[in-house]
C-alpha atoms as a PDB file:
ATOM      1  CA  UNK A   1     -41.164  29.822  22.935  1.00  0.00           C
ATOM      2  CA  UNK A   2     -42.409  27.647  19.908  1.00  0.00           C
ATOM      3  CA  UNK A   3     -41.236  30.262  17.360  1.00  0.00           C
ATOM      4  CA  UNK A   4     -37.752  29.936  19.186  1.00  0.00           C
ATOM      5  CA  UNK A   5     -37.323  26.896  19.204  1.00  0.00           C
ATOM      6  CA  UNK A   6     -38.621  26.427  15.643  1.00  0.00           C
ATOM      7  CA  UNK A   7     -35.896  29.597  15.063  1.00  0.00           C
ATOM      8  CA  UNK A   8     -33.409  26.846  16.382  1.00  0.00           C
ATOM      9  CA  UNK A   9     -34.265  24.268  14.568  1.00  0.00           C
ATOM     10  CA  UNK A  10     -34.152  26.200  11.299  1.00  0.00           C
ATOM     11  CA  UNK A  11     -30.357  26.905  12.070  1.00  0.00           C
ATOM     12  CA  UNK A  12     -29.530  23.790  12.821  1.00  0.00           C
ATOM     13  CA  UNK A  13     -30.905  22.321   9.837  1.00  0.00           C
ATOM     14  CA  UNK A  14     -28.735  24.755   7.622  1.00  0.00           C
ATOM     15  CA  UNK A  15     -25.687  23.996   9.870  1.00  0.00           C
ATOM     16  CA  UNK A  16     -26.233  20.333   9.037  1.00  0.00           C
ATOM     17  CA  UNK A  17     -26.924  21.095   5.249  1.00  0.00           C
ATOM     18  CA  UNK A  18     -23.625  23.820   5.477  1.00  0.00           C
ATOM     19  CA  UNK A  19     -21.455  20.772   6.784  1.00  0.00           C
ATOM     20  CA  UNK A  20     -22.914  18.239   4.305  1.00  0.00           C
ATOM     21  CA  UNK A  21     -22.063  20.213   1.580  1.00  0.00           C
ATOM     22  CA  UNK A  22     -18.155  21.097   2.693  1.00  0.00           C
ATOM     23  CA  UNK A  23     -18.036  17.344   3.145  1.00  0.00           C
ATOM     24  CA  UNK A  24     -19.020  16.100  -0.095  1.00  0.00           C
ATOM     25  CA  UNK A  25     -16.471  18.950  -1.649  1.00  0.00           C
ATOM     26  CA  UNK A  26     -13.668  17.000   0.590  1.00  0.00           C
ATOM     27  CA  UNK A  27     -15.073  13.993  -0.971  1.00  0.00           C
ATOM     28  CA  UNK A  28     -15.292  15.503  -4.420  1.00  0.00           C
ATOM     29  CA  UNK A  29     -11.170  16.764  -4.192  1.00  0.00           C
ATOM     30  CA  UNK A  30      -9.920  13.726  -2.320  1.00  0.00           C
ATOM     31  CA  UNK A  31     -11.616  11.657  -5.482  1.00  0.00           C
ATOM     32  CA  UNK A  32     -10.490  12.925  -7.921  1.00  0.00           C
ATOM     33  CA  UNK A  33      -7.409  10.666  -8.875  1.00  0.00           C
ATOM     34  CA  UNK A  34      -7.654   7.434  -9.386  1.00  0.00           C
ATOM     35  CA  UNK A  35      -5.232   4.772  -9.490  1.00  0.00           C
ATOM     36  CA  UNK A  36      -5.218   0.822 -10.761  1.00  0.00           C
ATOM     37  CA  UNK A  37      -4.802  -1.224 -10.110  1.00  0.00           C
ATOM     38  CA  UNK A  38      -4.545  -1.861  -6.299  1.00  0.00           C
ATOM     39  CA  UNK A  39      -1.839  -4.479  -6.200  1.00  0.00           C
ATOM     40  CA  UNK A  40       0.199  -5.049  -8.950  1.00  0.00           C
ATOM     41  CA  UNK A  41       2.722  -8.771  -9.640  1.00  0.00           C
ATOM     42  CA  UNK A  42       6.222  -8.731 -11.606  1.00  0.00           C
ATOM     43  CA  UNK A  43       7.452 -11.531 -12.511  1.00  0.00           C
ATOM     44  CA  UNK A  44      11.674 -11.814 -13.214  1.00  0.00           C
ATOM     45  CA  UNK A  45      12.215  -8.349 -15.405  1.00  0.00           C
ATOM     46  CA  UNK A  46       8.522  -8.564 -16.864  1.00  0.00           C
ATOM     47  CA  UNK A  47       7.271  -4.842 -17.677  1.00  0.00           C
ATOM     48  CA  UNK A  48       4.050  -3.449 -15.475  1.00  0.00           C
ATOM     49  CA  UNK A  49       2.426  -0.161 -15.471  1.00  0.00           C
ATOM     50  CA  UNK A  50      -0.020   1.144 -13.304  1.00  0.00           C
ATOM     51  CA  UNK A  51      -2.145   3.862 -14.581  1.00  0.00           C
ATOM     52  CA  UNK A  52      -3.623   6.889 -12.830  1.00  0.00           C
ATOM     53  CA  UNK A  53      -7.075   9.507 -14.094  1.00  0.00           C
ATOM     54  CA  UNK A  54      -8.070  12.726 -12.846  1.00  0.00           C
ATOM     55  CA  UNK A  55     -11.785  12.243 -12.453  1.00  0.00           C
ATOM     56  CA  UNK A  56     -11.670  16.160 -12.058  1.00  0.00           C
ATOM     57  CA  UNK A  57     -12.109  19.169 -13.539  1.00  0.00           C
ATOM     58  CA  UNK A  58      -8.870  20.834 -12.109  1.00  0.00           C
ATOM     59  CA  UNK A  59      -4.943  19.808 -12.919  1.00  0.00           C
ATOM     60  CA  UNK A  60      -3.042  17.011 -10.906  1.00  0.00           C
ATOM     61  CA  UNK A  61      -0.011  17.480  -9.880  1.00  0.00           C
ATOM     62  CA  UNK A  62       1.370  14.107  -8.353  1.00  0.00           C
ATOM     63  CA  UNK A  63       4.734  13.083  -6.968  1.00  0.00           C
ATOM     64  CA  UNK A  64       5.514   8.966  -7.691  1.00  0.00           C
ATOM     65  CA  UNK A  65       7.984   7.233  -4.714  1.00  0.00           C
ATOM     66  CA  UNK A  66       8.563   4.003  -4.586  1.00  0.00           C
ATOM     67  CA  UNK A  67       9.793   2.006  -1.303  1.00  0.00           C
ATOM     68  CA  UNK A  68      10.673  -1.564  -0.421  1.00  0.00           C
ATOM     69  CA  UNK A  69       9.301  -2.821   2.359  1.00  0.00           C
ATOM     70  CA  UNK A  70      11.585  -4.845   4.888  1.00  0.00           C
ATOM     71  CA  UNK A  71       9.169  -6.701   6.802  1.00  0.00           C
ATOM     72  CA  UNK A  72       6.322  -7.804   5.005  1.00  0.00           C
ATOM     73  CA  UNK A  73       3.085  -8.901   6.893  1.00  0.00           C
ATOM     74  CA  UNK A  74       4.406  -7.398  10.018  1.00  0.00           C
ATOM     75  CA  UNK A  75       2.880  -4.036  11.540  1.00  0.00           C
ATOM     76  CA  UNK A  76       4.049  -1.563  11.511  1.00  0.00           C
ATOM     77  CA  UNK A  77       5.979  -1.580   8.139  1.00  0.00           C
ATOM     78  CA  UNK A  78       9.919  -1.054   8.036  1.00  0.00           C
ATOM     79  CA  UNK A  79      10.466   0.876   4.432  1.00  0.00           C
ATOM     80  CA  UNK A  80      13.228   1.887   2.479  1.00  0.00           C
ATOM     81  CA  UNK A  81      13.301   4.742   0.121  1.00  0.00           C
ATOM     82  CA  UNK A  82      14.546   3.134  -3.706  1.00  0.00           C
ATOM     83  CA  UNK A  83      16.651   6.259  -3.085  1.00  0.00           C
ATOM     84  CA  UNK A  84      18.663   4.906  -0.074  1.00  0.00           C
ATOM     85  CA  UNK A  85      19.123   1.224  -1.757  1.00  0.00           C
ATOM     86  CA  UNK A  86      22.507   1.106  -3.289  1.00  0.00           C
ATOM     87  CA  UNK A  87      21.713  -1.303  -6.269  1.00  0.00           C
ATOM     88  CA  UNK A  88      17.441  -1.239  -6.299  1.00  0.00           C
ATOM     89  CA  UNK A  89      15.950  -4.107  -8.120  1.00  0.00           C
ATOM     90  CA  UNK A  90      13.032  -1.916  -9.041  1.00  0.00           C
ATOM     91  CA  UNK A  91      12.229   1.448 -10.070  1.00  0.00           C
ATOM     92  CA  UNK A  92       9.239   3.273 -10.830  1.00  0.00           C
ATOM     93  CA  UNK A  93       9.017   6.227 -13.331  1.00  0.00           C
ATOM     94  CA  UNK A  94       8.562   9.158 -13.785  1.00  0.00           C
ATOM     95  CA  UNK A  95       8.687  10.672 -10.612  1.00  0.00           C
ATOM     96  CA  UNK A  96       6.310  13.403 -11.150  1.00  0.00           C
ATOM     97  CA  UNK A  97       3.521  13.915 -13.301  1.00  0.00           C
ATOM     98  CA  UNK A  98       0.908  16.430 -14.256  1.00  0.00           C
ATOM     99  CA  UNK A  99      -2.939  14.884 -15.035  1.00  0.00           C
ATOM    100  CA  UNK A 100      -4.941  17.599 -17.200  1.00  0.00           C
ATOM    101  CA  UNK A 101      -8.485  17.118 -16.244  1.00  0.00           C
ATOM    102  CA  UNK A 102      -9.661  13.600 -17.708  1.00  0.00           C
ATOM    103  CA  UNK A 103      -6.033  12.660 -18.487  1.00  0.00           C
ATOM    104  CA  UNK A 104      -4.789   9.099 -17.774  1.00  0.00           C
ATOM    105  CA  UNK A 105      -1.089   8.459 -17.822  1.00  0.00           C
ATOM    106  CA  UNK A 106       1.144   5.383 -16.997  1.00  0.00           C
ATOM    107  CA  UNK A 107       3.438   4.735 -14.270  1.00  0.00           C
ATOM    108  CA  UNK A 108       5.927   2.272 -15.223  1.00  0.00           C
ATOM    109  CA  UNK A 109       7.802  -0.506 -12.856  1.00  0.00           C
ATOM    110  CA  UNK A 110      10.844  -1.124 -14.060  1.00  0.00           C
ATOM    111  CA  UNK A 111      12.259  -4.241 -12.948  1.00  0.00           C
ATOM    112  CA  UNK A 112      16.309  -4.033 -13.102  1.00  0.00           C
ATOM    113  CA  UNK A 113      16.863  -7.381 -12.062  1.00  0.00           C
ATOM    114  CA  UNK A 114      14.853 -10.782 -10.978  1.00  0.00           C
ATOM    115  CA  UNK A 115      15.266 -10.794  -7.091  1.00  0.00           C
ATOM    116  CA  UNK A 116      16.403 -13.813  -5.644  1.00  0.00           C
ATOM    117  CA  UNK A 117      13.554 -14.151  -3.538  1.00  0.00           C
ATOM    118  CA  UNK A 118       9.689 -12.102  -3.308  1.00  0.00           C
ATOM    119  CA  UNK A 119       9.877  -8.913  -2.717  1.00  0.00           C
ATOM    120  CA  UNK A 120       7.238  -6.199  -1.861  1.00  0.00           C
ATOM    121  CA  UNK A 121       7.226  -2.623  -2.703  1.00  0.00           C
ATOM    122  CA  UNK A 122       4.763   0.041  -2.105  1.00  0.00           C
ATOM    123  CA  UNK A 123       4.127   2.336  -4.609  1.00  0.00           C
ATOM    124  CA  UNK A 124       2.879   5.780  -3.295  1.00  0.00           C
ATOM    125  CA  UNK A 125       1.555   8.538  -5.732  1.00  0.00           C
ATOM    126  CA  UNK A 126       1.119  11.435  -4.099  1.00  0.00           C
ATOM    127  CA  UNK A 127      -1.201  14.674  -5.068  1.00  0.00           C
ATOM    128  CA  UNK A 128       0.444  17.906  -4.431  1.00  0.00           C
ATOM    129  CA  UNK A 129       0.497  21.571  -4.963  1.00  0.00           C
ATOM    130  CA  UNK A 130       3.121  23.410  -6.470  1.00  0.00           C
ATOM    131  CA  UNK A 131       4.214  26.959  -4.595  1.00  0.00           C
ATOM    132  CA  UNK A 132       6.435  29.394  -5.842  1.00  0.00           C
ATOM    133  CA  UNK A 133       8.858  31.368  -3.660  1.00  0.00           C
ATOM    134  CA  UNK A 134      10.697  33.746  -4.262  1.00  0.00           C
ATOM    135  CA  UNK A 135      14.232  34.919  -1.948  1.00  0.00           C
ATOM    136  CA  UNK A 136      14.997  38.928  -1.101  1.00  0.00           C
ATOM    137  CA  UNK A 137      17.787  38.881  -2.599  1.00  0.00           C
ATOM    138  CA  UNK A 138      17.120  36.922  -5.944  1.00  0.00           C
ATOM    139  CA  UNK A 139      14.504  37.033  -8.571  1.00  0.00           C
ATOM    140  CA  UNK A 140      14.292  33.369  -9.454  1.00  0.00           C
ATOM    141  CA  UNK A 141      11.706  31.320  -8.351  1.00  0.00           C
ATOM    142  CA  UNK A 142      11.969  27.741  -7.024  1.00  0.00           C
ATOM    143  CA  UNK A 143       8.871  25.654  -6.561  1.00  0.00           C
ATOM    144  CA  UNK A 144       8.839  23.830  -3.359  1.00  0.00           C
ATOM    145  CA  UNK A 145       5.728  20.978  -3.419  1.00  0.00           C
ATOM    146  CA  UNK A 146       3.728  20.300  -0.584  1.00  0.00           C
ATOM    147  CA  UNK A 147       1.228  17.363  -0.057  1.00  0.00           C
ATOM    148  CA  UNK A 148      -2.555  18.262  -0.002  1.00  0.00           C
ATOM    149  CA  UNK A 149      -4.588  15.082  -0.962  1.00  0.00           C
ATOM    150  CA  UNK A 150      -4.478  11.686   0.310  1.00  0.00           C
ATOM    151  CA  UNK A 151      -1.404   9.021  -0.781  1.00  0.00           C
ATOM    152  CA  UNK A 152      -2.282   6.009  -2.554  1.00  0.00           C
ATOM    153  CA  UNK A 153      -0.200   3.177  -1.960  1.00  0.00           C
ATOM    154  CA  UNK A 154       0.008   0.215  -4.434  1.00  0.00           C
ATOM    155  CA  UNK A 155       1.275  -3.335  -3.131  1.00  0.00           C
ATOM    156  CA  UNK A 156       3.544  -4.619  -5.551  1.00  0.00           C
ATOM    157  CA  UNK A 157       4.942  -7.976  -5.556  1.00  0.00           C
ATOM    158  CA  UNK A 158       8.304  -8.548  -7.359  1.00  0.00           C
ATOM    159  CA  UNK A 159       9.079 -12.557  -8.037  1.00  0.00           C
ATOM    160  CA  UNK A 160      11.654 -14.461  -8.942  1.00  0.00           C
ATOM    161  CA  UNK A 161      11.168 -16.020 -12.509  1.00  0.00           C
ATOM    162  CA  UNK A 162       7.933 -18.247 -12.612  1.00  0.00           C
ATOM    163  CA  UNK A 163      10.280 -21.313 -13.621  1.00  0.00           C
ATOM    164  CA  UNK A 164      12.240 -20.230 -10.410  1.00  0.00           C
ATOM    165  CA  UNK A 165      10.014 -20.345  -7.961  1.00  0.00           C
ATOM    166  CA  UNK A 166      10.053 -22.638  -4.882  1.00  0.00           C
ATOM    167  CA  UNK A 167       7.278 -22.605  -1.884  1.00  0.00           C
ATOM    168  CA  UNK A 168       8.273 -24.369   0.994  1.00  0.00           C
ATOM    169  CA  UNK A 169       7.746 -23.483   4.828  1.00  0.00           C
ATOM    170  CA  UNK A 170       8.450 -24.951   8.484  1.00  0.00           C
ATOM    171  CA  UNK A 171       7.347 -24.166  12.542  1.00  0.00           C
ATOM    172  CA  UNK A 172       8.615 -23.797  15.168  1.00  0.00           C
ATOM    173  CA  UNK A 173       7.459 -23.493  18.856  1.00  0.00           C
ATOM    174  CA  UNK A 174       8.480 -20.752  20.767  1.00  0.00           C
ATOM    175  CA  UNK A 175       8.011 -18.877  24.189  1.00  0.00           C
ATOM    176  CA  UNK A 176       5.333 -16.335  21.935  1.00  0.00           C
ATOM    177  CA  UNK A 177       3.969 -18.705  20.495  1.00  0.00           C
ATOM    178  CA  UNK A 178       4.102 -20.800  17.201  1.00  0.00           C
ATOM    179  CA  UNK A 179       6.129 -19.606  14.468  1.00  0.00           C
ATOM    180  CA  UNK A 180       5.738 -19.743  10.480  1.00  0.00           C
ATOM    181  CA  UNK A 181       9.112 -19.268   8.868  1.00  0.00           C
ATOM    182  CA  UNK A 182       8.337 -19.694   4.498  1.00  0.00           C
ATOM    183  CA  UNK A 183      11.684 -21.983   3.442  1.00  0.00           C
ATOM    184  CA  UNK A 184      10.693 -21.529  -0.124  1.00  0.00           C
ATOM    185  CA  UNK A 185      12.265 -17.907  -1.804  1.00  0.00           C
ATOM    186  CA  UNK A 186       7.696 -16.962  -2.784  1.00  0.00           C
ATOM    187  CA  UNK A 187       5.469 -16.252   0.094  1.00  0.00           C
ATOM    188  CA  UNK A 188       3.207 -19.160   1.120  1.00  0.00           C
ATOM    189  CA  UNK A 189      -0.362 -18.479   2.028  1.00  0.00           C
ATOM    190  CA  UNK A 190      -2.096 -20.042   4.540  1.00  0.00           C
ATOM    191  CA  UNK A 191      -6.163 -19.982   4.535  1.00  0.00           C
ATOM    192  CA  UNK A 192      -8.948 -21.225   6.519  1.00  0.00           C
ATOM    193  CA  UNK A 193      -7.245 -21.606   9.951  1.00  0.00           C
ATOM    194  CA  UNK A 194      -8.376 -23.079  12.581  1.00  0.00           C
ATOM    195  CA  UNK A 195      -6.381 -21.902  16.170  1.00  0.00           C
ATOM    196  CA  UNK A 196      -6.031 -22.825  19.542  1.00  0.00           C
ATOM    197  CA  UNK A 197      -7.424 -19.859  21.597  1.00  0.00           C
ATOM    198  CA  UNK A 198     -10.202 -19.555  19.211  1.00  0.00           C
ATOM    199  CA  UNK A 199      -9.563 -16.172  17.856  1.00  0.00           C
ATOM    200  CA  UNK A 200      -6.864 -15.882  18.200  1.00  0.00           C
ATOM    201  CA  UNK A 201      -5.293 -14.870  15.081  1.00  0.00           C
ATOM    202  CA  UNK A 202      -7.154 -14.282  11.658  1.00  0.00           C
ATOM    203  CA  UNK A 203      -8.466 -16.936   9.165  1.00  0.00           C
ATOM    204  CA  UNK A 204      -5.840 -15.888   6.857  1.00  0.00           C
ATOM    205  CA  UNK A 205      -2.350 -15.184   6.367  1.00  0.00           C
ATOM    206  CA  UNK A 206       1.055 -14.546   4.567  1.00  0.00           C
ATOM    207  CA  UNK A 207       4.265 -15.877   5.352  1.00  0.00           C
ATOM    208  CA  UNK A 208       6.989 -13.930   3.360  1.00  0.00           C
ATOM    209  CA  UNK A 209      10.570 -15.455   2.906  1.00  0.00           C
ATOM    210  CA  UNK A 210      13.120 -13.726   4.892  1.00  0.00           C
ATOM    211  CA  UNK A 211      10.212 -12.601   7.673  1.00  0.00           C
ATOM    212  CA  UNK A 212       9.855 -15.330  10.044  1.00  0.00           C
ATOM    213  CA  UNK A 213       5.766 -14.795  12.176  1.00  0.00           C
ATOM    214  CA  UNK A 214       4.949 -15.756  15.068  1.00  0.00           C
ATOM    215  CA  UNK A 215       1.651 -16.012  15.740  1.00  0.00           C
ATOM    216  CA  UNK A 216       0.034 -16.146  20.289  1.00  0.00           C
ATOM    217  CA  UNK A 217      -1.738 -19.965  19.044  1.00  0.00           C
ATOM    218  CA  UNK A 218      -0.903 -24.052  20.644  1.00  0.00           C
ATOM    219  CA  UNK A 219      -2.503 -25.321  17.646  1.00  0.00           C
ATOM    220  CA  UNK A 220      -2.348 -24.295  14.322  1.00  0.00           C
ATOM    221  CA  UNK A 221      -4.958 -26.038  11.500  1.00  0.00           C
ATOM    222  CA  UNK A 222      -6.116 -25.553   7.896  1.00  0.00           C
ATOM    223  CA  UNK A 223      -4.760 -25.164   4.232  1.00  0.00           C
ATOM    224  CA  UNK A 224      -0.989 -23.760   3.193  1.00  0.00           C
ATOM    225  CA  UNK A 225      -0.608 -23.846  -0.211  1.00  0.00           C
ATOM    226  CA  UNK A 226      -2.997 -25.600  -1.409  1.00  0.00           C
ATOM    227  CA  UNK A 227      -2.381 -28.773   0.967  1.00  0.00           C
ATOM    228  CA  UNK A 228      -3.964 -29.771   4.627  1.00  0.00           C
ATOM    229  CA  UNK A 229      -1.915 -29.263   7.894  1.00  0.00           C
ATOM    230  CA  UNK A 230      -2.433 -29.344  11.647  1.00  0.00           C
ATOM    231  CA  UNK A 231       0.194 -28.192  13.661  1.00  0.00           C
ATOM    232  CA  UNK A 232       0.420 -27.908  17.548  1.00  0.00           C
ATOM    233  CA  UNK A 233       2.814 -27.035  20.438  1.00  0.00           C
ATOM    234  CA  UNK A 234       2.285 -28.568  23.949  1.00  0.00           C
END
């Protein structure tokens, strides 16, 4: 019986060991690009880049979309494909790219225009594979690519001109609650809040112009930018 269960315990450990090992491979592929920075700010028609590595020892092949982002702060996202946007504001390129192993490389954002008020893209770069298939009846070969790693999505934030900038916002109270509406055309932050429920909302948020929130709170209290307020609805 003890040489059984010792038999057991022997094969368990190498399961454990076994599954260890496939998950630090998983691990190893999924980390093998990397991309900064994070979140990215454009100002008016001022250039950016954001620049992505291979960290590996095998080629990337990564697809680069771009899409705007119709309600921001609000869950779940409402995007937009630059492709579907008759005339974008911003454009990222190129759309594809191949990363030897230790390569870096630059994505550029390409701001067409200043947009009359913030707006917020994300920026997803994609890892794929390239297949090849081939028809019956034709010799030529058309690769098709199909995702196999993880998307990384950078936040960028497209402003009007610094010297055009205006903050501003208002409430409201409402059936659901209070509501935030930003009056300015740049997002206004809003830190260290204080609610009525306790809890009820986080310390912290973002109020984007265009995007009215409203937030399940009486009593609203703590910093907008950069000044005091306390806000309620009885």
């Amino acid at each position: 019986m003890g040489k059984m269960m010792k038999k057991m315990s022997t094969i368990t450990q190498f399961i454990l060991t076994a599954g260890l090992m496939a998950l630090s491979q998983l691990a190893q592929a999924d980390g093998q690009l990397m991309v900064m920075p994070a979140r990215s700010t454009v100002e008016g028609q001022q250039p950016r880049t954001v620049q992505v590595s291979n960290l590996g020892d095998k080629p990337l092949y990564l697809k680069v979309d771009l899409v705007r982002i119709e309600n921001p702060g609000e869950t779940p996202e409402r995007k937009t494909a630059i492709g579907d946007i008759a005339q974008p504001e911003m454009m990222a390129n190129p759309a594809k790219l191949t990363l030897g192993p230790g390569q870096k490389r630059d994505i550029n954002l390409v701001a067409l225009k200043a947009p009359v008020k913030e707006t917020i893209y994300r920026l997803y770069i994609v890892p794929v594979s390239s297949i090849k298939v081939v028809g019956e009846d034709s010799k030529d070969k058309i690769n098709a690519p199909i995702t196999f790693g993880v998307a990384y999505g950078v936040v960028v934030h497209h402003l009007p001109p610094s010297g055009a900038q205006t903050h501003g916002w208002t409430h409201q109270c409402t059936p659901g609650g209070l509501q935030l509406t930003a009056t300015g055309n740049v997002s206004s932050l809003f830190r260290d809040l204080q609610v009525t429920p306790a809890g009820s909302m986080p310390a912290e948020q973002k109020v984007f112009p265009g995007t009215a929130r409203v937030f399940p709170v009486k009593a609203l209290k703590g910093n907008a930018d950069g000044q005091p307020f306390d806000v309620r609805c009885e």
